[in-house]
PDB file of N, CA and C in Angstrom:
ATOM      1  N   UNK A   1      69.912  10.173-195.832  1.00  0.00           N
ATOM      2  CA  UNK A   1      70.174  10.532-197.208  1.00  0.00           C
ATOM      3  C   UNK A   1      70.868  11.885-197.225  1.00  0.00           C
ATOM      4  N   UNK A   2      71.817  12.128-198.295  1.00  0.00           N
ATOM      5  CA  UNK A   2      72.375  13.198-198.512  1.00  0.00           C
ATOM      6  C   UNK A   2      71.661  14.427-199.065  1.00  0.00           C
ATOM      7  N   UNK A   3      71.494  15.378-198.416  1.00  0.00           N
ATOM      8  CA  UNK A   3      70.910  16.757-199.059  1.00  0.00           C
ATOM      9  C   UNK A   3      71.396  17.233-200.489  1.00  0.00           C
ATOM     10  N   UNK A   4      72.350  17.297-200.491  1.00  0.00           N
ATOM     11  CA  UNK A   4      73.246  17.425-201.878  1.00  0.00           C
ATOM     12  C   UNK A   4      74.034  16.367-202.637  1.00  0.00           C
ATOM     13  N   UNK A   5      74.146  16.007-203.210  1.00  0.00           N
ATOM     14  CA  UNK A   5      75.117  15.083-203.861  1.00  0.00           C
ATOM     15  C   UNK A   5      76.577  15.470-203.577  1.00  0.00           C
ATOM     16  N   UNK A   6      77.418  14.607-202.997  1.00  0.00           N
ATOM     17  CA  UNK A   6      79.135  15.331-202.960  1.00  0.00           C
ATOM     18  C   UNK A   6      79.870  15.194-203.806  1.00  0.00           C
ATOM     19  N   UNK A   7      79.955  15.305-204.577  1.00  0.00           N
ATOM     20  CA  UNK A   7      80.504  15.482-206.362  1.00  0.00           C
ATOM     21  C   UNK A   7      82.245  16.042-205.928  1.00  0.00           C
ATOM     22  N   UNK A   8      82.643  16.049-204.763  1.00  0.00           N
ATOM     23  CA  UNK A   8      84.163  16.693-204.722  1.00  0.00           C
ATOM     24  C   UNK A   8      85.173  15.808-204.540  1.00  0.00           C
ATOM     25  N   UNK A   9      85.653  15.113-205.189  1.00  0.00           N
ATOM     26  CA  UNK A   9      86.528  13.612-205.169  1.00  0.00           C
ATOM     27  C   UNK A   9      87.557  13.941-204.981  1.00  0.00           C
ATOM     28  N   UNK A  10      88.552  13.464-204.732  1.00  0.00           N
ATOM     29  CA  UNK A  10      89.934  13.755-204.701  1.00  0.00           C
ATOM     30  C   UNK A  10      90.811  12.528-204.206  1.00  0.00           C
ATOM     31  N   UNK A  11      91.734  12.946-203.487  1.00  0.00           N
ATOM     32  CA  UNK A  11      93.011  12.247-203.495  1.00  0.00           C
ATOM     33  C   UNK A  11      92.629  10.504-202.605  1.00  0.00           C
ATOM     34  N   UNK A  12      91.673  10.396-201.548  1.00  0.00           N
ATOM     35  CA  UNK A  12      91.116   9.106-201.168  1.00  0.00           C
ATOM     36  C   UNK A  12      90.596   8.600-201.947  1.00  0.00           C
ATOM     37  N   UNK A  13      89.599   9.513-203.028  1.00  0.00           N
ATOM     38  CA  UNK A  13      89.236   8.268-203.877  1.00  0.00           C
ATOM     39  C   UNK A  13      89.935   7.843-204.857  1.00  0.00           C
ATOM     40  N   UNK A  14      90.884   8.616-205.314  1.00  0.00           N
ATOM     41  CA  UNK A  14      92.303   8.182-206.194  1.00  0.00           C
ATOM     42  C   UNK A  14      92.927   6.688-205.853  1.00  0.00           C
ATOM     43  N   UNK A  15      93.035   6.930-204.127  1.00  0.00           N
ATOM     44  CA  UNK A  15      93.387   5.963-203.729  1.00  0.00           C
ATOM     45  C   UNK A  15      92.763   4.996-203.344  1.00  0.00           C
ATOM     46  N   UNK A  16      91.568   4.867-203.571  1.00  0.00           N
ATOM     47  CA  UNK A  16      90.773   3.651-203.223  1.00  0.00           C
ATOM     48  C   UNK A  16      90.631   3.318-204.404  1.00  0.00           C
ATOM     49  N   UNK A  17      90.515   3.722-205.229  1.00  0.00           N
ATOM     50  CA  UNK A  17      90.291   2.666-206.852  1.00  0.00           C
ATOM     51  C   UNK A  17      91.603   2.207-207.154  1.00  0.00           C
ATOM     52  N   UNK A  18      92.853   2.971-207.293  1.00  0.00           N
ATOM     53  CA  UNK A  18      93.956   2.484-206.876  1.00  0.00           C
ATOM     54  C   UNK A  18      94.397   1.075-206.228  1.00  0.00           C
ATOM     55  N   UNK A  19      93.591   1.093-205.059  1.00  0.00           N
ATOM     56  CA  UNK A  19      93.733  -0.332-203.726  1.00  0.00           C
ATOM     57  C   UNK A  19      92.844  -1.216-204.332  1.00  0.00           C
ATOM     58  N   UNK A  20      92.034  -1.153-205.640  1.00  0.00           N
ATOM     59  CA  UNK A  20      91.622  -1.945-205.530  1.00  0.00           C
ATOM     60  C   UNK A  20      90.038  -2.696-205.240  1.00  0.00           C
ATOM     61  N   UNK A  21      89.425  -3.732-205.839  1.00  0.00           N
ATOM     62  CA  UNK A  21      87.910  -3.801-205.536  1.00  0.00           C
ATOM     63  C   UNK A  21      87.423  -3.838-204.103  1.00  0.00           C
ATOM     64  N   UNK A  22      88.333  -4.475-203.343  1.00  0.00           N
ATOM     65  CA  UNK A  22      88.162  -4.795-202.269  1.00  0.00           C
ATOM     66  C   UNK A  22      87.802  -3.198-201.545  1.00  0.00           C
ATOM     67  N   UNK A  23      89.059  -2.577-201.543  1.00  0.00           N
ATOM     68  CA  UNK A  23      88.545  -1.061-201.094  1.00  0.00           C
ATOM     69  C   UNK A  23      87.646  -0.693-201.310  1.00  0.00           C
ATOM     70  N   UNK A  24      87.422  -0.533-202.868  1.00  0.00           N
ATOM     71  CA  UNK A  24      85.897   0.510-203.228  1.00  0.00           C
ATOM     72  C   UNK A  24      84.917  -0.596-202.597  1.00  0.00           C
ATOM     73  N   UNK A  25      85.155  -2.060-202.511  1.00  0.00           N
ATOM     74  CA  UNK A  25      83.144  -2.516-201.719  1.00  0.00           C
ATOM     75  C   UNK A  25      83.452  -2.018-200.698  1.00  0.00           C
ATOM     76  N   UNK A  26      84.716  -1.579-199.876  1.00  0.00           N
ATOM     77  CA  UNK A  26      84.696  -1.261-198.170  1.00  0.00           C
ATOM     78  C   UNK A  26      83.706   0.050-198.396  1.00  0.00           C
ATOM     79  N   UNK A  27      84.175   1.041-198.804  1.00  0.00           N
ATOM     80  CA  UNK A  27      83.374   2.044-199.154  1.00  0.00           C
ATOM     81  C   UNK A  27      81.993   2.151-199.585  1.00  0.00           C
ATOM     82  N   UNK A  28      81.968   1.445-200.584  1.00  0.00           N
ATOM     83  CA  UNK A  28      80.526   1.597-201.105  1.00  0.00           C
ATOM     84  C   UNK A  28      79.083   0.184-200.214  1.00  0.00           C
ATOM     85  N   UNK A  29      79.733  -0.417-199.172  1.00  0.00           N
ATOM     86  CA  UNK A  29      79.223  -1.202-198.125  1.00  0.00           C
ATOM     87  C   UNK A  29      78.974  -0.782-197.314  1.00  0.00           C
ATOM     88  N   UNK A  30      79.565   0.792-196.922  1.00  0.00           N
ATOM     89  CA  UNK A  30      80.100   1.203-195.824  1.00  0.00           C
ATOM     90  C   UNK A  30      78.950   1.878-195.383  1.00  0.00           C
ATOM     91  N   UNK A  31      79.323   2.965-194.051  1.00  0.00           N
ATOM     92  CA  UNK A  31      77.900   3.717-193.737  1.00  0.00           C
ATOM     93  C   UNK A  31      78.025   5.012-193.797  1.00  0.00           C
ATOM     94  N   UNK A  32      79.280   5.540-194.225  1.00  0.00           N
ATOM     95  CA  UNK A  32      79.747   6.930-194.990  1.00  0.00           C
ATOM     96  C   UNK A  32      79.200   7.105-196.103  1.00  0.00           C
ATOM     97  N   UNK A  33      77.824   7.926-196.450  1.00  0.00           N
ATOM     98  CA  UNK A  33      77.081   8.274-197.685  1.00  0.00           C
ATOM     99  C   UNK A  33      78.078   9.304-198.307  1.00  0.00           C
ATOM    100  N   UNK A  34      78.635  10.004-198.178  1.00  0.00           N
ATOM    101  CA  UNK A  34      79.297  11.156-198.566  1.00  0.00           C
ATOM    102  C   UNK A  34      80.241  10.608-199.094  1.00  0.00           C
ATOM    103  N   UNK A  35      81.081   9.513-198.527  1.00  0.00           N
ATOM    104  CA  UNK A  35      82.044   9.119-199.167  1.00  0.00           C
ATOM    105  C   UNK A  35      81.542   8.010-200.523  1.00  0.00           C
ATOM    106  N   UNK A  36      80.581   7.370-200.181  1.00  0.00           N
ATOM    107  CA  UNK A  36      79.791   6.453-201.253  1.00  0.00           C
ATOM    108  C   UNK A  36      79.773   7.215-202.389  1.00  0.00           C
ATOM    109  N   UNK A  37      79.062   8.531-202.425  1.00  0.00           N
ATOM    110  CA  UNK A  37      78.828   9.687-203.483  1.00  0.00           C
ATOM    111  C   UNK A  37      80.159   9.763-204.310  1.00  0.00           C
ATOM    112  N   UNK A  38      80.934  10.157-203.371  1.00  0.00           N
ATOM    113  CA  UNK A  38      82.264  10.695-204.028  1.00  0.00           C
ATOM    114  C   UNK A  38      82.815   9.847-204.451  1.00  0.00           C
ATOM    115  N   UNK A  39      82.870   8.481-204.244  1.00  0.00           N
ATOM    116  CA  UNK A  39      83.453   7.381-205.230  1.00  0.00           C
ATOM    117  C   UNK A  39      82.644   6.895-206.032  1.00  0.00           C
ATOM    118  N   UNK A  40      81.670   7.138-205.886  1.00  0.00           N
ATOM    119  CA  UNK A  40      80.664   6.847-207.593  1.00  0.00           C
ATOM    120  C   UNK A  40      80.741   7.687-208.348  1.00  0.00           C
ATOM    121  N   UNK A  41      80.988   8.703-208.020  1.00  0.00           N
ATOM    122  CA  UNK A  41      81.161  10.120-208.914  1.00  0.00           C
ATOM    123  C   UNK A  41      82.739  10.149-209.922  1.00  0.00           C
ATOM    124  N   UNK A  42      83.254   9.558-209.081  1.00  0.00           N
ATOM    125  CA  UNK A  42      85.008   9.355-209.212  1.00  0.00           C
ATOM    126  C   UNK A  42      84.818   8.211-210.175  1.00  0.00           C
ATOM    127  N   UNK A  43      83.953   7.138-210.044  1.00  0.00           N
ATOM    128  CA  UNK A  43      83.854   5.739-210.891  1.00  0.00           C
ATOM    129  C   UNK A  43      83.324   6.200-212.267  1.00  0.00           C
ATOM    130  N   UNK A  44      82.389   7.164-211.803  1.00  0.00           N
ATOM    131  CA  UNK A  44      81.638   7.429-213.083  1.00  0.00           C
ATOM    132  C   UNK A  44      82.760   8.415-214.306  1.00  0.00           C
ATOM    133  N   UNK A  45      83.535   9.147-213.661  1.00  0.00           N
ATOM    134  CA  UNK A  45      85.038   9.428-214.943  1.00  0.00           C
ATOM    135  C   UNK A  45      85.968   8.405-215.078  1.00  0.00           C
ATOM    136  N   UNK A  46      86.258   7.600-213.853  1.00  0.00           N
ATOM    137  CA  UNK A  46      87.369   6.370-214.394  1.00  0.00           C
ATOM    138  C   UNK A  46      86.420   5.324-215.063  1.00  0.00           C
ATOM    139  N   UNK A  47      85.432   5.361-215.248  1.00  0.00           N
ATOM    140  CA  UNK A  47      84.742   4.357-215.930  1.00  0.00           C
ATOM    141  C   UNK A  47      84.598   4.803-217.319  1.00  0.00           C
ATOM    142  N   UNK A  48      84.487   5.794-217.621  1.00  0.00           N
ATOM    143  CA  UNK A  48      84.178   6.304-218.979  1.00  0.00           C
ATOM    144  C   UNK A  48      85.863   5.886-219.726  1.00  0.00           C
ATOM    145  N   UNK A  49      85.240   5.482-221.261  1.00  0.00           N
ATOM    146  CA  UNK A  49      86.334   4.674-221.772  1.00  0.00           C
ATOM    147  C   UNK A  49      87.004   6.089-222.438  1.00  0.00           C
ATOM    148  N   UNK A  50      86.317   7.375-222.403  1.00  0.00           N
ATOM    149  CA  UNK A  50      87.447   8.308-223.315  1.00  0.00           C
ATOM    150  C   UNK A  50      88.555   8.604-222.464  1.00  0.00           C
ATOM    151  N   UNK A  51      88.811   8.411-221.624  1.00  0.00           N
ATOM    152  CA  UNK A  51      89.890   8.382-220.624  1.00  0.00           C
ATOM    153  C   UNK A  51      91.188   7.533-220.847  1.00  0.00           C
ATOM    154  N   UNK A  52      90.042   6.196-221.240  1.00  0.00           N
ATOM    155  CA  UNK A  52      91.744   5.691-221.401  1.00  0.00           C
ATOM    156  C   UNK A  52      92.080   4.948-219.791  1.00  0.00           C
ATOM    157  N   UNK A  53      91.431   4.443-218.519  1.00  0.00           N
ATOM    158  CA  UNK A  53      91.752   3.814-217.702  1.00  0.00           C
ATOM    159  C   UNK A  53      91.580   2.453-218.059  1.00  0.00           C
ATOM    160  N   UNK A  54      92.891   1.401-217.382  1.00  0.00           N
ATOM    161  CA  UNK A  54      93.028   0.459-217.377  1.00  0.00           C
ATOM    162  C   UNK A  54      91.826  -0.108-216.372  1.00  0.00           C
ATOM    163  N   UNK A  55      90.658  -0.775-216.678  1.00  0.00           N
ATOM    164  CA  UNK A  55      89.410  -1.339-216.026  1.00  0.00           C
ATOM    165  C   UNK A  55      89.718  -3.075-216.025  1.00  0.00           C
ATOM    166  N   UNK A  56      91.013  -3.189-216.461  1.00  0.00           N
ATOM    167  CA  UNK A  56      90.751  -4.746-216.920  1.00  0.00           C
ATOM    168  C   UNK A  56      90.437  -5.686-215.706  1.00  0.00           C
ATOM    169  N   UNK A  57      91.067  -5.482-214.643  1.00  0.00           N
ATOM    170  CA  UNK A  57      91.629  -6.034-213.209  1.00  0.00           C
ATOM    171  C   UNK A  57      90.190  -5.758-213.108  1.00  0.00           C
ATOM    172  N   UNK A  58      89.373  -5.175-212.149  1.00  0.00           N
ATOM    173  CA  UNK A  58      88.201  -4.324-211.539  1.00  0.00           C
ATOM    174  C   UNK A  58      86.865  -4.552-212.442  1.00  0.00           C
ATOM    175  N   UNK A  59      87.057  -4.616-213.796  1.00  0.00           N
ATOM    176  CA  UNK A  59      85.913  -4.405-214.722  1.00  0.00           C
ATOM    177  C   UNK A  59      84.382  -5.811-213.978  1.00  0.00           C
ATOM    178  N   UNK A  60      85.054  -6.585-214.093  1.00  0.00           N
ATOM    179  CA  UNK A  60      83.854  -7.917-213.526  1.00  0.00           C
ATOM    180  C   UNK A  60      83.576  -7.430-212.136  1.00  0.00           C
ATOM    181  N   UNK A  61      84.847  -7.318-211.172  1.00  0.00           N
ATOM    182  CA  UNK A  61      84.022  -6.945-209.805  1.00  0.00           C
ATOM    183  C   UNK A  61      83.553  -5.933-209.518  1.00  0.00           C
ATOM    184  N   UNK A  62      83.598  -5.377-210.426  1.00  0.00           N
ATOM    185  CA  UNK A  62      82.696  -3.829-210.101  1.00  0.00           C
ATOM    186  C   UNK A  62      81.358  -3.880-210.351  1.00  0.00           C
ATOM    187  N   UNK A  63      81.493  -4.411-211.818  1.00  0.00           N
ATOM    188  CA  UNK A  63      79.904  -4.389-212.641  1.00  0.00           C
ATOM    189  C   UNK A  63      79.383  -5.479-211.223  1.00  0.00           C
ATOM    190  N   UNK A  64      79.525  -6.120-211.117  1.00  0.00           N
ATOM    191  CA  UNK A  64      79.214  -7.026-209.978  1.00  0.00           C
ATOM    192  C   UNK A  64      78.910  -6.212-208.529  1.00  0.00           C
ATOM    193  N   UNK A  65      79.436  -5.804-208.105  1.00  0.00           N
ATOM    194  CA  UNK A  65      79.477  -5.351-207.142  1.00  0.00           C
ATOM    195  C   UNK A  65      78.490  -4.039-207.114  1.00  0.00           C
ATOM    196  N   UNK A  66      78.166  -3.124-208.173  1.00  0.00           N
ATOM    197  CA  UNK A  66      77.432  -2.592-208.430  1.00  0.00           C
ATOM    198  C   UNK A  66      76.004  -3.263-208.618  1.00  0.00           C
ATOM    199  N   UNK A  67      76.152  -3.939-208.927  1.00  0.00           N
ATOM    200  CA  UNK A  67      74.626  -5.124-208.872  1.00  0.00           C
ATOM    201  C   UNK A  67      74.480  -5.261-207.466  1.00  0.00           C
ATOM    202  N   UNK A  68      75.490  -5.710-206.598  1.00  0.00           N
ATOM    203  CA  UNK A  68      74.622  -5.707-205.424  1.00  0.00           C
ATOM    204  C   UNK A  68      74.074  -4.258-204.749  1.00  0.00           C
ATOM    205  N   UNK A  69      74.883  -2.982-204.948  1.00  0.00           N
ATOM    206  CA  UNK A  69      74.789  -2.146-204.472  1.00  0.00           C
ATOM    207  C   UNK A  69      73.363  -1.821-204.457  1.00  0.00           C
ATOM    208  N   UNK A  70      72.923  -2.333-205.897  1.00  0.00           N
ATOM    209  CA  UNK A  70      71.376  -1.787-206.341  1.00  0.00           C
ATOM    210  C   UNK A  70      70.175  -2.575-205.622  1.00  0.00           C
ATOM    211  N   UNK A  71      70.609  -3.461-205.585  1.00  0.00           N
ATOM    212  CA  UNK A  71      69.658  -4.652-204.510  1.00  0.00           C
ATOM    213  C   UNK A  71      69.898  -4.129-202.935  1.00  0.00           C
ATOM    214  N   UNK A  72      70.877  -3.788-202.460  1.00  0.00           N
ATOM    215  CA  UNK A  72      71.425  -4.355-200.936  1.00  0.00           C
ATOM    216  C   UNK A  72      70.759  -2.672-200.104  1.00  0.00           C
ATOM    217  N   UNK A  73      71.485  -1.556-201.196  1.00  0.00           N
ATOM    218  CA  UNK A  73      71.598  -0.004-200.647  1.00  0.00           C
ATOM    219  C   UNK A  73      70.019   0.224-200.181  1.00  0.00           C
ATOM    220  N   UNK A  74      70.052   1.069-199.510  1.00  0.00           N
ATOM    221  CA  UNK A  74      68.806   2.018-198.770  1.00  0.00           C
ATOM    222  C   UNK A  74      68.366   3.286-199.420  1.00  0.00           C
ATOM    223  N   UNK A  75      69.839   3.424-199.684  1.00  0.00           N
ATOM    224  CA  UNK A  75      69.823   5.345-200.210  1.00  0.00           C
ATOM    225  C   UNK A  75      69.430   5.253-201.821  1.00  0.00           C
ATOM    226  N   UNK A  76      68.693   6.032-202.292  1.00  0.00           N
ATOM    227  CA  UNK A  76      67.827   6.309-203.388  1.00  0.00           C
ATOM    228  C   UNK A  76      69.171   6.685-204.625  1.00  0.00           C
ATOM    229  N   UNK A  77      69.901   7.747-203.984  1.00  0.00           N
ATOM    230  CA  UNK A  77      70.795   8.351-205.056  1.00  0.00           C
ATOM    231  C   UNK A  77      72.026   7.317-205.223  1.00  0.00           C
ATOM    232  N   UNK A  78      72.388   6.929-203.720  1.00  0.00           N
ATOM    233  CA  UNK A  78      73.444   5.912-204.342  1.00  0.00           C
ATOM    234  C   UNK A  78      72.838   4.668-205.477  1.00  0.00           C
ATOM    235  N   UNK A  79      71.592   4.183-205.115  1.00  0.00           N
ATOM    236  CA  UNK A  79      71.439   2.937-206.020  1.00  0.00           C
ATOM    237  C   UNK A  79      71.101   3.596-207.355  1.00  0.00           C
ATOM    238  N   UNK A  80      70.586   4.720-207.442  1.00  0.00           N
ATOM    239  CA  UNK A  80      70.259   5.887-208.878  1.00  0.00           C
ATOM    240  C   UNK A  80      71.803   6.130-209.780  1.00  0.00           C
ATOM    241  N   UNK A  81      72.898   6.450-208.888  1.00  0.00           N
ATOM    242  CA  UNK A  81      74.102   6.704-209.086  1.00  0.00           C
ATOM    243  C   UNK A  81      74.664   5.061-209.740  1.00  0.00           C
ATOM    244  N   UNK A  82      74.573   4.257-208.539  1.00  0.00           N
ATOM    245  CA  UNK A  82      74.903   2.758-209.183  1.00  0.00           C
ATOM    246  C   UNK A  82      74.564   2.089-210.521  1.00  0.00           C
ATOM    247  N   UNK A  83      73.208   2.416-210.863  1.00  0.00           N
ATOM    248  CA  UNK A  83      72.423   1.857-212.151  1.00  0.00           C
ATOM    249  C   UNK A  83      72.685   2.825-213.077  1.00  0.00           C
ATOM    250  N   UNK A  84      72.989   3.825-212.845  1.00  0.00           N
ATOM    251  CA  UNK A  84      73.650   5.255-213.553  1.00  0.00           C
ATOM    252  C   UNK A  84      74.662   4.569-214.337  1.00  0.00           C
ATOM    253  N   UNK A  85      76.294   3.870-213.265  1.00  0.00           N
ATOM    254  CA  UNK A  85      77.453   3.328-213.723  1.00  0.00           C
ATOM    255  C   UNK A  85      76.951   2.157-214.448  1.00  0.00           C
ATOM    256  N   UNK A  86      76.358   1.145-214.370  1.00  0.00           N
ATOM    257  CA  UNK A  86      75.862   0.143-214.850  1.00  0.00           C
ATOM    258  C   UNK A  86      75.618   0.253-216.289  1.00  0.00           C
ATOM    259  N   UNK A  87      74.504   1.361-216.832  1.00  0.00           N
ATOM    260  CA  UNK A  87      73.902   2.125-217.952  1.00  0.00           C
ATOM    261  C   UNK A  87      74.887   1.956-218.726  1.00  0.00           C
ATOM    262  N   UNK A  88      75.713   2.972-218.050  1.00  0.00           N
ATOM    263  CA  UNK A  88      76.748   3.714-218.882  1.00  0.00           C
ATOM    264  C   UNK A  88      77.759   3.333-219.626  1.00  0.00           C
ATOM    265  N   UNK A  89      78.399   2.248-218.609  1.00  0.00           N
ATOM    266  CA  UNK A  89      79.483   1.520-218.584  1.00  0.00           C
ATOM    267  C   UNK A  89      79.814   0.549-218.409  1.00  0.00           C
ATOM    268  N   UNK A  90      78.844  -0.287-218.475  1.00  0.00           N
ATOM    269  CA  UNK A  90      79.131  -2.017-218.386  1.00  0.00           C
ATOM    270  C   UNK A  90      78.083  -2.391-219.157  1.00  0.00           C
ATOM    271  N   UNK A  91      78.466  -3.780-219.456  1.00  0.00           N
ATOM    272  CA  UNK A  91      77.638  -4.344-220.488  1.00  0.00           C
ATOM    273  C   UNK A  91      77.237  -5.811-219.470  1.00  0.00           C
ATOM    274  N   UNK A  92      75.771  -6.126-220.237  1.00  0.00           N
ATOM    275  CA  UNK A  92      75.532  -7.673-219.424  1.00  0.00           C
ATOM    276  C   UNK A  92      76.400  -8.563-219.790  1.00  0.00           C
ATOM    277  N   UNK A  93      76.087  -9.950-219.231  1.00  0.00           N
ATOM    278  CA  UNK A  93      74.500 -10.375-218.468  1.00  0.00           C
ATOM    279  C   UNK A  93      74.401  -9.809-217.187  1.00  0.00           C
ATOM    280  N   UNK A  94      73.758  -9.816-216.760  1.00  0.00           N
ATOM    281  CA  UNK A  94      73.053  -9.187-215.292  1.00  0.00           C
ATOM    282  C   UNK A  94      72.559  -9.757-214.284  1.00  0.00           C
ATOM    283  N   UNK A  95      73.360 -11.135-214.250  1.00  0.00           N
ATOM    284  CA  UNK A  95      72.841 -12.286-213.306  1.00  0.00           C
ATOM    285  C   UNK A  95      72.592 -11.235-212.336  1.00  0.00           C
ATOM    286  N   UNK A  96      73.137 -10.862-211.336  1.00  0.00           N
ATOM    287  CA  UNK A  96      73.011 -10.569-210.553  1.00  0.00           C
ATOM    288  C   UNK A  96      71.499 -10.175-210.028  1.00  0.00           C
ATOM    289  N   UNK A  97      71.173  -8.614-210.681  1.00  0.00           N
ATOM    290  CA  UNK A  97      70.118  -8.260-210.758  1.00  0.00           C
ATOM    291  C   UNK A  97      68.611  -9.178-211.283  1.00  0.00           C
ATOM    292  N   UNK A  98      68.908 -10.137-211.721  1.00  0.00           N
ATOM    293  CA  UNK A  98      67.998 -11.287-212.525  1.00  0.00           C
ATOM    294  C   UNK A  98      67.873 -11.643-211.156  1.00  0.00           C
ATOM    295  N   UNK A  99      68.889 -12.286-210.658  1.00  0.00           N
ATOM    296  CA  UNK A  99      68.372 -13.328-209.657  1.00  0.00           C
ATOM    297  C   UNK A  99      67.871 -13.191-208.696  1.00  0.00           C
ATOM    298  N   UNK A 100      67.649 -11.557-208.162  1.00  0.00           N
ATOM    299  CA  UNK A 100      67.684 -10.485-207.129  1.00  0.00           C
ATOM    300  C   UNK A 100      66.663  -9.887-207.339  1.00  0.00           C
ATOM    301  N   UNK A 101      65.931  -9.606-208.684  1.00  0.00           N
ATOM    302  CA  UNK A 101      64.711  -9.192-208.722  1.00  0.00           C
ATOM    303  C   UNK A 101      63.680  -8.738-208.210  1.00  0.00           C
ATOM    304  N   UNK A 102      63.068  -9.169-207.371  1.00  0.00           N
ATOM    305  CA  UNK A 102      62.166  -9.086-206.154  1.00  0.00           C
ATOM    306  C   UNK A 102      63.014  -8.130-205.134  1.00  0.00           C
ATOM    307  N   UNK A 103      64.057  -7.779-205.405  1.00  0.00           N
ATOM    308  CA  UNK A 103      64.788  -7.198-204.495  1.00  0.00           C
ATOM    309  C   UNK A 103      65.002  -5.803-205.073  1.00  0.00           C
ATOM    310  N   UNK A 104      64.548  -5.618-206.220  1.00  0.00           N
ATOM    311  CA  UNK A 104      64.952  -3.858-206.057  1.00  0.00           C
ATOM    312  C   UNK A 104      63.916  -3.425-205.970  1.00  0.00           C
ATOM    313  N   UNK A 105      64.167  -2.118-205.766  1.00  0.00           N
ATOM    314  CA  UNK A 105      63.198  -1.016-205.167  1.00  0.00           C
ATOM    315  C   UNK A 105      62.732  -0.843-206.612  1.00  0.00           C
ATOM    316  N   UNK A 106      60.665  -0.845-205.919  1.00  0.00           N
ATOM    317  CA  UNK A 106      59.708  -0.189-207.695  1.00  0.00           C
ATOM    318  C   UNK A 106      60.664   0.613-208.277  1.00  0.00           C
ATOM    319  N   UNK A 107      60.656   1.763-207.666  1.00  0.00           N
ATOM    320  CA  UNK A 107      61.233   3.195-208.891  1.00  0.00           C
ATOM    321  C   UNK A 107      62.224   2.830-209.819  1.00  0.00           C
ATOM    322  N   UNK A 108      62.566   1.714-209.229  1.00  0.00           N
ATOM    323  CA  UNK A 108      64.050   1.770-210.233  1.00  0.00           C
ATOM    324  C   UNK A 108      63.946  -0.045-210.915  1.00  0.00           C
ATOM    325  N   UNK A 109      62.727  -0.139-210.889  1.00  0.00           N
ATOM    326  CA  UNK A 109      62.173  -1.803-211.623  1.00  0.00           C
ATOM    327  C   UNK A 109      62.440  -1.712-213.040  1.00  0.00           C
ATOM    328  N   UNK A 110      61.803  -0.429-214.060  1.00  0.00           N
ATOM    329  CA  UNK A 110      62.083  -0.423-215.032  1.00  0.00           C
ATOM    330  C   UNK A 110      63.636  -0.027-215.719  1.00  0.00           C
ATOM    331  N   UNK A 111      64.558   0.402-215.096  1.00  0.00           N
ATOM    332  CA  UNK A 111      65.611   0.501-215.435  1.00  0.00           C
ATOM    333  C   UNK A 111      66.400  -0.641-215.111  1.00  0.00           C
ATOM    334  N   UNK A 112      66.211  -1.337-214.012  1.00  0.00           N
ATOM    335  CA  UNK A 112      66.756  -2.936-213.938  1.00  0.00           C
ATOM    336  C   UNK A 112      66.496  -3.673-215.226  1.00  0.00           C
ATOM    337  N   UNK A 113      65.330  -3.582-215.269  1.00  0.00           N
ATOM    338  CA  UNK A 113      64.489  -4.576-216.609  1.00  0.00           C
ATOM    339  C   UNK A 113      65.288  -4.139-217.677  1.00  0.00           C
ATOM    340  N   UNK A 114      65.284  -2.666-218.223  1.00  0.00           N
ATOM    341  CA  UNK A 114      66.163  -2.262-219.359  1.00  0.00           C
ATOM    342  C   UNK A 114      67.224  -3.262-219.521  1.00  0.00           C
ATOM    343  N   UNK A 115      68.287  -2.838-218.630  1.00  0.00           N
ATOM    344  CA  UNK A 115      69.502  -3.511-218.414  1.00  0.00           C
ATOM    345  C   UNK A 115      69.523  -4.864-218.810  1.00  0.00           C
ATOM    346  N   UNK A 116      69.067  -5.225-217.777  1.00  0.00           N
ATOM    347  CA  UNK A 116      68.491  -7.332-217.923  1.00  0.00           C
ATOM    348  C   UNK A 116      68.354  -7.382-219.799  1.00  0.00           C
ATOM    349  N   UNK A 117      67.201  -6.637-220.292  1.00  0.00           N
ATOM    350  CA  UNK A 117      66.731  -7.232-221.294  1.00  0.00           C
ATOM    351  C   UNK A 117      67.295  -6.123-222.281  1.00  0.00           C
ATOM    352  N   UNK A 118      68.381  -5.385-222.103  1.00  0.00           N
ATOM    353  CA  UNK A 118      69.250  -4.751-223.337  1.00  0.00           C
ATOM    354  C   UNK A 118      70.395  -5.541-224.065  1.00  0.00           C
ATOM    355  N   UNK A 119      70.762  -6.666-223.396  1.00  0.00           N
ATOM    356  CA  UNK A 119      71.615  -7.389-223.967  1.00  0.00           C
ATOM    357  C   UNK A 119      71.107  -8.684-225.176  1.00  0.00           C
TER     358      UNK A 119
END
C-alpha cells in the first residue's frame, strides 16, 4: 500500500485516458500502485461533468471496470478511490457489484449497498 496518496498526474495519464479503456484497465489491473493513484485521481477531474469531457466512448467501460476494480483490488485506497469515482460520477444499475457481492471487502459493504440500492 501507498504511504501517501500520489495525487501528481500528468502527461501519461493524459495519455492513457486518451488511448483509451483498454489502457486505463492496463493500469488500473496493473501492479504499479502509484500509477493506479494517479489515474484515479486524473479520472476523478475528467470525470466530473463541469469540465465538459467527452465520456461518451469510455462512460460504460469505465463505470464497469471500476466495479471490478472494487471486487478484484487488494489496496484499500485504490478500491476507496474507485467507489469514490462510482459515487460521484456514474449512475446505476450496478450489476456488477450485485453479482459480486460476497466479494467486497466489509468496510466498504455499506457503500456498495448505497450504490446498488440508490438507483
Amino acid at each position: 500500500m501507498s504511504n501517501e496518496f500520489d495525487v501528481h498526474y500528468g502527461e501519461k495519464e493524459f495519455r492513457t485516458v486518451d488511448a483509451g479503456i483498454e489502457a486505463i484497465e492496463a493500469v488500473l489491473t496493473g501492479e504499479d500502485i502509484h500509477a493506479k493513484e494517479r489515474l484515479l485521481f486524473y479520472l476523478d477531474w475528467y470525470m466530473d461533468p463541469y469540465y465538459k469531457r467527452d465520456l461518451s466512448v469510455i462512460r460504460e467501460p469505465l463505470r464497469e471496470l471500476l466495479q471490478r476494480i472494487v471486487i478484484t483490488d487488494d489496496e484499500i485506497d485504490i478500491v476507496d478511490e474507485a467507489l469514490h469515482l462510482l459515487d460521484d460520477w456514474t449512475y446505476g444499475p450496478y450489476t456488477i457489484l450485485e453479482k459480486n457481492i460476497d466479494n467486497v471487502a466489509e468496510e466498504f459493504l455499506p457503500t456498495v449497498l448505497y450504490l446498488i440500492n440508490r438507483e
